[in-house]
Protein backbone atom coordinates (compact mmCIF):
# COMPACT_ATOMS: atom_id res chain seq x y z
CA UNK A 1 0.00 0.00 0.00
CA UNK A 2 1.67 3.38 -0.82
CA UNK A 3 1.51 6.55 1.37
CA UNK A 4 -1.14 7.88 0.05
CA UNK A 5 -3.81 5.64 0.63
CA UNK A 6 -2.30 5.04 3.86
CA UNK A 7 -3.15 8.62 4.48
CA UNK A 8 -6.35 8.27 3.21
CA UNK A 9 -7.04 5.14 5.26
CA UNK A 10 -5.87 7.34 8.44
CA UNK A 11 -8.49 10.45 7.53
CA UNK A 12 -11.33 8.36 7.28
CA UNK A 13 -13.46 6.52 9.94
CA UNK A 14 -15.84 4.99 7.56
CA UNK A 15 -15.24 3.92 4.13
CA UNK A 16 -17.77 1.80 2.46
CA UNK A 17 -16.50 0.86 -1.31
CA UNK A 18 -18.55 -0.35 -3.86
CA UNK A 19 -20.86 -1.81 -1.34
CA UNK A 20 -24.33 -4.33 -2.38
CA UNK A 21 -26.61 -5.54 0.01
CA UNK A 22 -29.84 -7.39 -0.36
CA UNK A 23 -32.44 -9.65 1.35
CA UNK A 24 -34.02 -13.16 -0.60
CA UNK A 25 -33.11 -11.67 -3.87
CA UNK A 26 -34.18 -8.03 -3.37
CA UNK A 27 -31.62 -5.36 -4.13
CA UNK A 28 -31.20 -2.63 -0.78
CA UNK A 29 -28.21 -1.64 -1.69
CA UNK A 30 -26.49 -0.66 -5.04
CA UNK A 31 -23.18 -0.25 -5.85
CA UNK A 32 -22.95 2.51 -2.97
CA UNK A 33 -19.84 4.37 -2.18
CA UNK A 34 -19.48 6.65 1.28
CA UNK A 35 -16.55 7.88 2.98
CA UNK A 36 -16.55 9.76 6.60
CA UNK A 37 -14.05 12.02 7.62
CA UNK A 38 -12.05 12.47 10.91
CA UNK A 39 -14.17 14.87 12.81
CA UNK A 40 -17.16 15.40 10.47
CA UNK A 41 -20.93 15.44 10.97
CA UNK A 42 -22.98 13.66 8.36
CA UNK A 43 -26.46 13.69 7.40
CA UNK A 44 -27.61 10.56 5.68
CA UNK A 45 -31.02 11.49 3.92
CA UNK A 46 -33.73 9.47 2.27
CA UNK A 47 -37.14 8.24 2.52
CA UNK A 48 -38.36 5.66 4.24
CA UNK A 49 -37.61 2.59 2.56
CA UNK A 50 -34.41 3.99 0.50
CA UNK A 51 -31.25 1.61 2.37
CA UNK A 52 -30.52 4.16 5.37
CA UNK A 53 -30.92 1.66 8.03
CA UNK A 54 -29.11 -1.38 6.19
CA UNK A 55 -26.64 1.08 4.77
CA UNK A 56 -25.80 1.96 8.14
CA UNK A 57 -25.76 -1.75 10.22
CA UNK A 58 -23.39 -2.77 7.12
CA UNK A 59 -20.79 0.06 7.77
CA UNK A 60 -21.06 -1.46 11.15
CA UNK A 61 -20.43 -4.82 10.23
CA UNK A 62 -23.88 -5.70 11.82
CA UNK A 63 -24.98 -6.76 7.99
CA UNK A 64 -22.60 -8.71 5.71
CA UNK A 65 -22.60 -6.97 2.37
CA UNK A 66 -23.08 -9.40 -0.50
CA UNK A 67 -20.44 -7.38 -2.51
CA UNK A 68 -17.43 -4.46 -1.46
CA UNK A 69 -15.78 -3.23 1.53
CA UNK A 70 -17.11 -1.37 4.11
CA UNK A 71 -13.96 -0.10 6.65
CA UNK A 72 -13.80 1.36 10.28
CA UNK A 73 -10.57 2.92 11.22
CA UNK A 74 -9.43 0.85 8.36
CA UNK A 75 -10.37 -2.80 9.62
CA UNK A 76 -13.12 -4.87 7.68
CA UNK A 77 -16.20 -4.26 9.49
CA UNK A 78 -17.15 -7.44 9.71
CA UNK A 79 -14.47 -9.09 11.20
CA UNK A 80 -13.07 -5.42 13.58
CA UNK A 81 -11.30 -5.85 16.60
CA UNK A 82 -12.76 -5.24 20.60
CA UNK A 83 -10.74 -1.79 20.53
CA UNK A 84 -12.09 -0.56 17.44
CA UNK A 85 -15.84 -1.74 18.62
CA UNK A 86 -14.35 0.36 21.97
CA UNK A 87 -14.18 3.64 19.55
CA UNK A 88 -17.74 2.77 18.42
CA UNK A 89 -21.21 4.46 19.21
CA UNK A 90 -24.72 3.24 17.81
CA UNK A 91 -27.88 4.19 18.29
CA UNK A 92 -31.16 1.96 16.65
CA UNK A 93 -34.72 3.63 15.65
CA UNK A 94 -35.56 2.11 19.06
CA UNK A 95 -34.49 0.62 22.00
CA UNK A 96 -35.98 -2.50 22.08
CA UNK A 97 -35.03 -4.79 24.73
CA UNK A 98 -33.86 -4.60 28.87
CA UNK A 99 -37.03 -3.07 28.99
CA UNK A 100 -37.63 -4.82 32.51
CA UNK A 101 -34.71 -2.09 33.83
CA UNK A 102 -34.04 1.31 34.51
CA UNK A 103 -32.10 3.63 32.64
CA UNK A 104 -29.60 3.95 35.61
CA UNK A 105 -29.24 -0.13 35.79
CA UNK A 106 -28.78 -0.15 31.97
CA UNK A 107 -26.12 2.33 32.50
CA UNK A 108 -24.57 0.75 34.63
CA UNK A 109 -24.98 -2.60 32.33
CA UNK A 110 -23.40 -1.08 29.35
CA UNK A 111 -20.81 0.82 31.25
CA UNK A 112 -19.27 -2.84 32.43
CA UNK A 113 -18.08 -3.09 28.71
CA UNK A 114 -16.43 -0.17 28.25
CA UNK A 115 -12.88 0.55 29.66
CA UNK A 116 -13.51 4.91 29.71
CA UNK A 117 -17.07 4.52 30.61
CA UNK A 118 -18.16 8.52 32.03
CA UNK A 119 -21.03 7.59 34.59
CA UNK A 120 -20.93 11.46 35.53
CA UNK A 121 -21.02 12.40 31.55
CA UNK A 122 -23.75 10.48 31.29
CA UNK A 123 -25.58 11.69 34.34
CA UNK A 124 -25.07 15.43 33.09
CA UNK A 125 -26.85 14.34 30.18
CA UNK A 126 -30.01 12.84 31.53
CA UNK A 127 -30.24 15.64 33.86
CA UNK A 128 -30.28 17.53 30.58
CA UNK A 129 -32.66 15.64 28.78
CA UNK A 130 -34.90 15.61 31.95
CA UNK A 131 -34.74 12.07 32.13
CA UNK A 132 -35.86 9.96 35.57
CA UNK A 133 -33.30 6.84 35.53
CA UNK A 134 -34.89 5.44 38.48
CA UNK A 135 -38.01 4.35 35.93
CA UNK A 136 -38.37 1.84 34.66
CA UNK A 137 -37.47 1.89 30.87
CA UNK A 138 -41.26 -0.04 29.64
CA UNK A 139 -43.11 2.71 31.50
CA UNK A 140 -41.53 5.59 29.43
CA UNK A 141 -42.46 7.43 26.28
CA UNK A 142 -41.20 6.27 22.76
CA UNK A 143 -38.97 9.83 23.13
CA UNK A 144 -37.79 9.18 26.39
CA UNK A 145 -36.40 5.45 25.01
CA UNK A 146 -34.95 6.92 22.45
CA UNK A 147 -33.19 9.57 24.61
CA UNK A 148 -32.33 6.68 26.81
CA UNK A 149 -30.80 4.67 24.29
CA UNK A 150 -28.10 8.03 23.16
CA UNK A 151 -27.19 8.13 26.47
CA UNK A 152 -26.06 4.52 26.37
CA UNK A 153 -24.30 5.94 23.19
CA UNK A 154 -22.00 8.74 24.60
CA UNK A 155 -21.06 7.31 27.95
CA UNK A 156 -17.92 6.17 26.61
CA UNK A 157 -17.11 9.70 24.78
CA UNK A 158 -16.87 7.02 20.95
CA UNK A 159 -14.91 8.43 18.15
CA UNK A 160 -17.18 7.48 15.58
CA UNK A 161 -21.01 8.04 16.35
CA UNK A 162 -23.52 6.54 14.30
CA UNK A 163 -27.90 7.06 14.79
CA UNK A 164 -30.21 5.70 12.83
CA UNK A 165 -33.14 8.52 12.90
CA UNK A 166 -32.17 9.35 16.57
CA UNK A 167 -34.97 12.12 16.47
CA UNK A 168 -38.08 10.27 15.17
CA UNK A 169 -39.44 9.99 18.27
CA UNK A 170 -38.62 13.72 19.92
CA UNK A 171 -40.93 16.33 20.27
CA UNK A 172 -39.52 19.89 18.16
CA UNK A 173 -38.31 21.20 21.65
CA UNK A 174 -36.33 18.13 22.38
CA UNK A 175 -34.99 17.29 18.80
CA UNK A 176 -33.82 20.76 18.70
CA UNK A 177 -32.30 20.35 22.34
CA UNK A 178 -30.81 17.01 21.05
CA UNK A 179 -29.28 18.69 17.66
CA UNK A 180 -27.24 21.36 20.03
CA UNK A 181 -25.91 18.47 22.00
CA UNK A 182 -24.51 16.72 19.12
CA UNK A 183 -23.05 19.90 17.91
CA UNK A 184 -21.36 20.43 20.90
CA UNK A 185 -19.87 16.93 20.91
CA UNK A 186 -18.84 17.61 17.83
CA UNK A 187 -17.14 20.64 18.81
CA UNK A 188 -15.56 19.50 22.17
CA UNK A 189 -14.57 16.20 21.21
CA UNK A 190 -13.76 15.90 17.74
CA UNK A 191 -16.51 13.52 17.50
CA UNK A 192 -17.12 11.83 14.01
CA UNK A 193 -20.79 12.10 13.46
CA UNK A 194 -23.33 9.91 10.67
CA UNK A 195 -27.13 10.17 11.29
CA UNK A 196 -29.66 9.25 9.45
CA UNK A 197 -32.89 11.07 8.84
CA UNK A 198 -35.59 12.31 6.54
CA UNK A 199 -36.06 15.42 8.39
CA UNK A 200 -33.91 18.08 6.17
CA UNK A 201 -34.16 20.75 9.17
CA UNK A 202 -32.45 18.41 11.25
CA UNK A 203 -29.67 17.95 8.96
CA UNK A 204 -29.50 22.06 8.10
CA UNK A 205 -28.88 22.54 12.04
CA UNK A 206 -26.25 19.59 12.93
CA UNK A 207 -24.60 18.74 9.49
CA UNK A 208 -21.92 20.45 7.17
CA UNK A 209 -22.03 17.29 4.61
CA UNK A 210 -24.74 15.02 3.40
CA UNK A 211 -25.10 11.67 1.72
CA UNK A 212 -28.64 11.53 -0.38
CA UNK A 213 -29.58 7.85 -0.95
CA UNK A 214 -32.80 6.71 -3.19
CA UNK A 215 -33.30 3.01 -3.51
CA UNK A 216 -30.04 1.62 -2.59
CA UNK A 217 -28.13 4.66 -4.54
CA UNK A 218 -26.23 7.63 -3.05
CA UNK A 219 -27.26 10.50 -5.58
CA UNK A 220 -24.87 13.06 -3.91
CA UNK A 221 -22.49 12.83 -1.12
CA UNK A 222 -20.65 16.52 -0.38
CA UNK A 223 -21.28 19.30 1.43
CA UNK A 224 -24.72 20.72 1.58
CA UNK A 225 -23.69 24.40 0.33
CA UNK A 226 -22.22 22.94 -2.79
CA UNK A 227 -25.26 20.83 -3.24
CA UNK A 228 -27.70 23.85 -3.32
CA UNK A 229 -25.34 25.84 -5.85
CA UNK A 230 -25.12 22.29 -8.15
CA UNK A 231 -29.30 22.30 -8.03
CA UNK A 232 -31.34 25.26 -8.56
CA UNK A 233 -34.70 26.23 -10.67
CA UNK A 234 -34.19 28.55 -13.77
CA UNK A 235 -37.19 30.53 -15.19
CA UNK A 236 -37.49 30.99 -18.81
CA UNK A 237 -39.26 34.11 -20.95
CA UNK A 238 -38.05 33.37 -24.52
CA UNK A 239 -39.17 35.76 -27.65
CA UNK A 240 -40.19 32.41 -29.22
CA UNK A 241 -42.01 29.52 -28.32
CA UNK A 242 -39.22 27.02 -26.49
CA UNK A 243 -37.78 24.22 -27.82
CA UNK A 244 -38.04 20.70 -26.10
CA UNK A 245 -35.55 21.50 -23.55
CA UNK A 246 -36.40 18.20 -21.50
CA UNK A 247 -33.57 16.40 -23.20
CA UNK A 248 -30.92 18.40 -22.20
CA UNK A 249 -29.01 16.00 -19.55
CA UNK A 250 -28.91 18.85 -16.57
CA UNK A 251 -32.47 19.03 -16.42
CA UNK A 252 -34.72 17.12 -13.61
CA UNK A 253 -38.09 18.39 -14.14
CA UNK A 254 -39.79 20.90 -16.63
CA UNK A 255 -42.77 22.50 -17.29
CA UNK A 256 -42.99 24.68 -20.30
CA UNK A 257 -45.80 26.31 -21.99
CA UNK A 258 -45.54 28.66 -24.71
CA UNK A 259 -42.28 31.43 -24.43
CA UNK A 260 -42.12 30.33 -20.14
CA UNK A 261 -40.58 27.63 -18.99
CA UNK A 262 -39.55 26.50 -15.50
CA UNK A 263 -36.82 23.77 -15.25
CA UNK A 264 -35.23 22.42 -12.34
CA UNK A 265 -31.71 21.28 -13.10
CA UNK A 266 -28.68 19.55 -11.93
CA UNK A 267 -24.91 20.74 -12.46
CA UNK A 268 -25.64 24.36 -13.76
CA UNK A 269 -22.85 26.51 -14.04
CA UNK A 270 -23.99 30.21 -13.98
CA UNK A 271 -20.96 30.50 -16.08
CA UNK A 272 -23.23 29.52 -18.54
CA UNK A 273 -26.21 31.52 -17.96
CA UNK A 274 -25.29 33.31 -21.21
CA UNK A 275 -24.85 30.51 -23.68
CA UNK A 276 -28.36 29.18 -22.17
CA UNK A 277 -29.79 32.64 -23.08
CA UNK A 278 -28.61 32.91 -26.62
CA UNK A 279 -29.70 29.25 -27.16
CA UNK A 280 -32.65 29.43 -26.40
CA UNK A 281 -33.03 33.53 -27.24
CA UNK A 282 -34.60 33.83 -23.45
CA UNK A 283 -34.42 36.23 -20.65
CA UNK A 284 -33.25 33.61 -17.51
CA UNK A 285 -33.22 33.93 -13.84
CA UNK A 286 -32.35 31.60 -11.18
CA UNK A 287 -33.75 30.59 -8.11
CA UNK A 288 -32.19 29.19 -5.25
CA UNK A 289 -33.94 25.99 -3.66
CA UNK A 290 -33.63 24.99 -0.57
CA UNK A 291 -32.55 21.51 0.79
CA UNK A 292 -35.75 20.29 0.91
CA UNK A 293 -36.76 21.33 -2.24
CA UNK A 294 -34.00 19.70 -3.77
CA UNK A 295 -34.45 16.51 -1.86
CA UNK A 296 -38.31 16.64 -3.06
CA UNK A 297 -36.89 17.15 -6.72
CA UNK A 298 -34.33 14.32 -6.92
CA UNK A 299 -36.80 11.83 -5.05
CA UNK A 300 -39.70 13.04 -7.72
C-alpha cells in the first residue's frame, strides 16, 4: 500500500466501497460508495424505505454486504477488533429490549463493557434531557427510550457516532435540544458524526455534509452548500415559443408552456447563464432551492 492511501485510510473513519446488500433476492443496496471524515458530521437522507438503516448496520459490520468493503478505522467491518468496537457508538430507531430495567441499571450494564465509561457524563446528560433513571425503561415514552438509548451511546465519549433517525421519536423542543448536544460533541470532542434522517431541518442545524440515498443509490455525497449551488430552478421568458428542452441531460423536471418555462436542473454553471440565453433567445433567472426542495426534486 503506498503513502497515500495510507493517508487516506488514516483520515477516514468509515469507508464503504462499492458496497451491495440485499435480502431473498431483493436489491437494498447498489453499488454505494461513502466515505466519513475524521471529525465530520454527516447527514444521511432518504425516505423511508431507500437503504438508510441497512446502509448503516453494514458500515457497522452488523450486515454482511453481499459485494465491497465497508472499513472502520481501516479494519473490515465485519471481522473489527474489541478496541475498534471500543471507539464505536450506535444508536437503533428504538431501544428494544432490557425493557424490565431502569435507565440507571442499563447504564450501569453497558458501562461494564467499556474501559472509559463517564457515569458522571452520562448523568449530566439525563439531567439535561430531563430524564428519571430510576423508571423503569417499559413505562416511558417512545422519546424518552430513544433519549435513553443516546445516552447509552456517549457514555464512553466514541470516536465514531452513528444514529439511525435518533430524532423520530422527539418532540420539536427536544430534537432541537438534542441537535445542540450533538453539535457540541462535535465541537468538544472531535466527535465523528453519521445520522440518518428524513427530516432536512435536522440535517440544516447539525450537518456540514450530506449523503442523499434513493433506492439503494447515493445521488450526492458533499457538502450541503455545494449541493444547493449544483441544483437550482431557472425561469425561462423566450421571444419564441421554447424548444423541447427536457432532453438536455442537466435538467430534472420541466414545465414549459408557450415562451415560459420553469426547469429544475442539476450541475448548472452560472458561467453559462449566457450561452443558455442565446440558445434558447430567453431572458433567464435563477432561483435558489432549498434543501428540501431539492431533496423533493431528486426523489420526484
Amino acid at each position: 500500500m503506498n503513502l497515500s492511501n495510507m493517508d487516506n485510510l488514516e483520515s477516514n473513519v468509515l469507508t464503504l466501497n462499492d458496497v451491495y446488500k440485499s435480502y431473498e433476492g431483493k436489491p437494498v443496496l447498489q453499488g454505494v460508495n461513502l466515505t466519513l471524515k475524521k471529525g465530520a458530521v454527516m447527514g444521511l437522507l432518504g425516505e423511508n424505505g431507500s437503504g438508510k438503516t441497512t446502509l448503516l448496520k453494514t458500515a457497522l459490520g452488523l450486515l454482511r454486504p453481499n459485494r465491497g468493503e465497508t472499513l472502520i478505522f481501516a479494519e473490515d467491518a465485519w471481522n473489527m477488533s474489541a478496541n475498534t468496537k471500543q471507539r464505536l457508538g450506535y444508536v437503533a430507531q428504538t431501544l428494544d429490549c432490557f425493557h424490565w430495567m431502569t435507565p440507571q441499571e442499563l447504564f450501569m450494564y453497558t458501562g461494564a463493557f467499556y474501559q472509559n465509561w463517564d457515569a458522571i457524563k452520562v448523568k449530566s446528560l439525563a439531567d439535561k434531557m430531563h430524564i428519571d433513571t430510576t423508571q423503569r425503561i417499559s413505562n416511558m415514552s417512545e422519546g424518552q427510550r430513544q433519549q435513553t438509548s443516546i445516552l447509552q451511546a456517549l457514555g464512553h465519549s466514541p470516536e465514531l457516532l452513528v444514529l439511525d433517525e435518533p430524532v423520530a421519536s422527539l418532540d420539536p423542543s427536544a430534537r432541537r435540544s438534542f441537535i445542540k448536544e450533538l453539535i457540541d460533541i462535535n465541537l468538544d470532542e472531535q466527535t465523528s458524526i453519521l445520522f440518518s434522517t428524513h427530516i432536512t431541518s435536522d440535517i440544516e442545524r447539525a450537518a456540514a455534509d450530506i449523503a442523499m440515498l434513493k433506492a439503494g443509490k447515493v445521488l450526492y455525497q458533499g457538502g450541503i452548500d455545494e449541493l444547493k449551488e449544483q441544483v437550482v430552478r431557472i425561469h425561462i421568458a423566450s421571444e419564441s415559443n421554447l424548444a423541447d428542452v427536457s432532453s438536455d441531460p442537466l435538467v430534472l423536471k420541466h414545465q414549459v408552456a408557450g415562451n415560459t418555462g420553469r426547469l429544475t436542473v442539476k450541475g448548472f454553471d452560472v458561467k453559462g447563464l449566457d450561452v443558455w440565453e442565446k440558445q434558447l433567445n430567453a431572458k433567464i433567472t435563477v432561483e435558489q432551492l432549498s434543501l428540501e426542495d431539492i431533496f423533493l426534486e431528486l426523489n420526484a
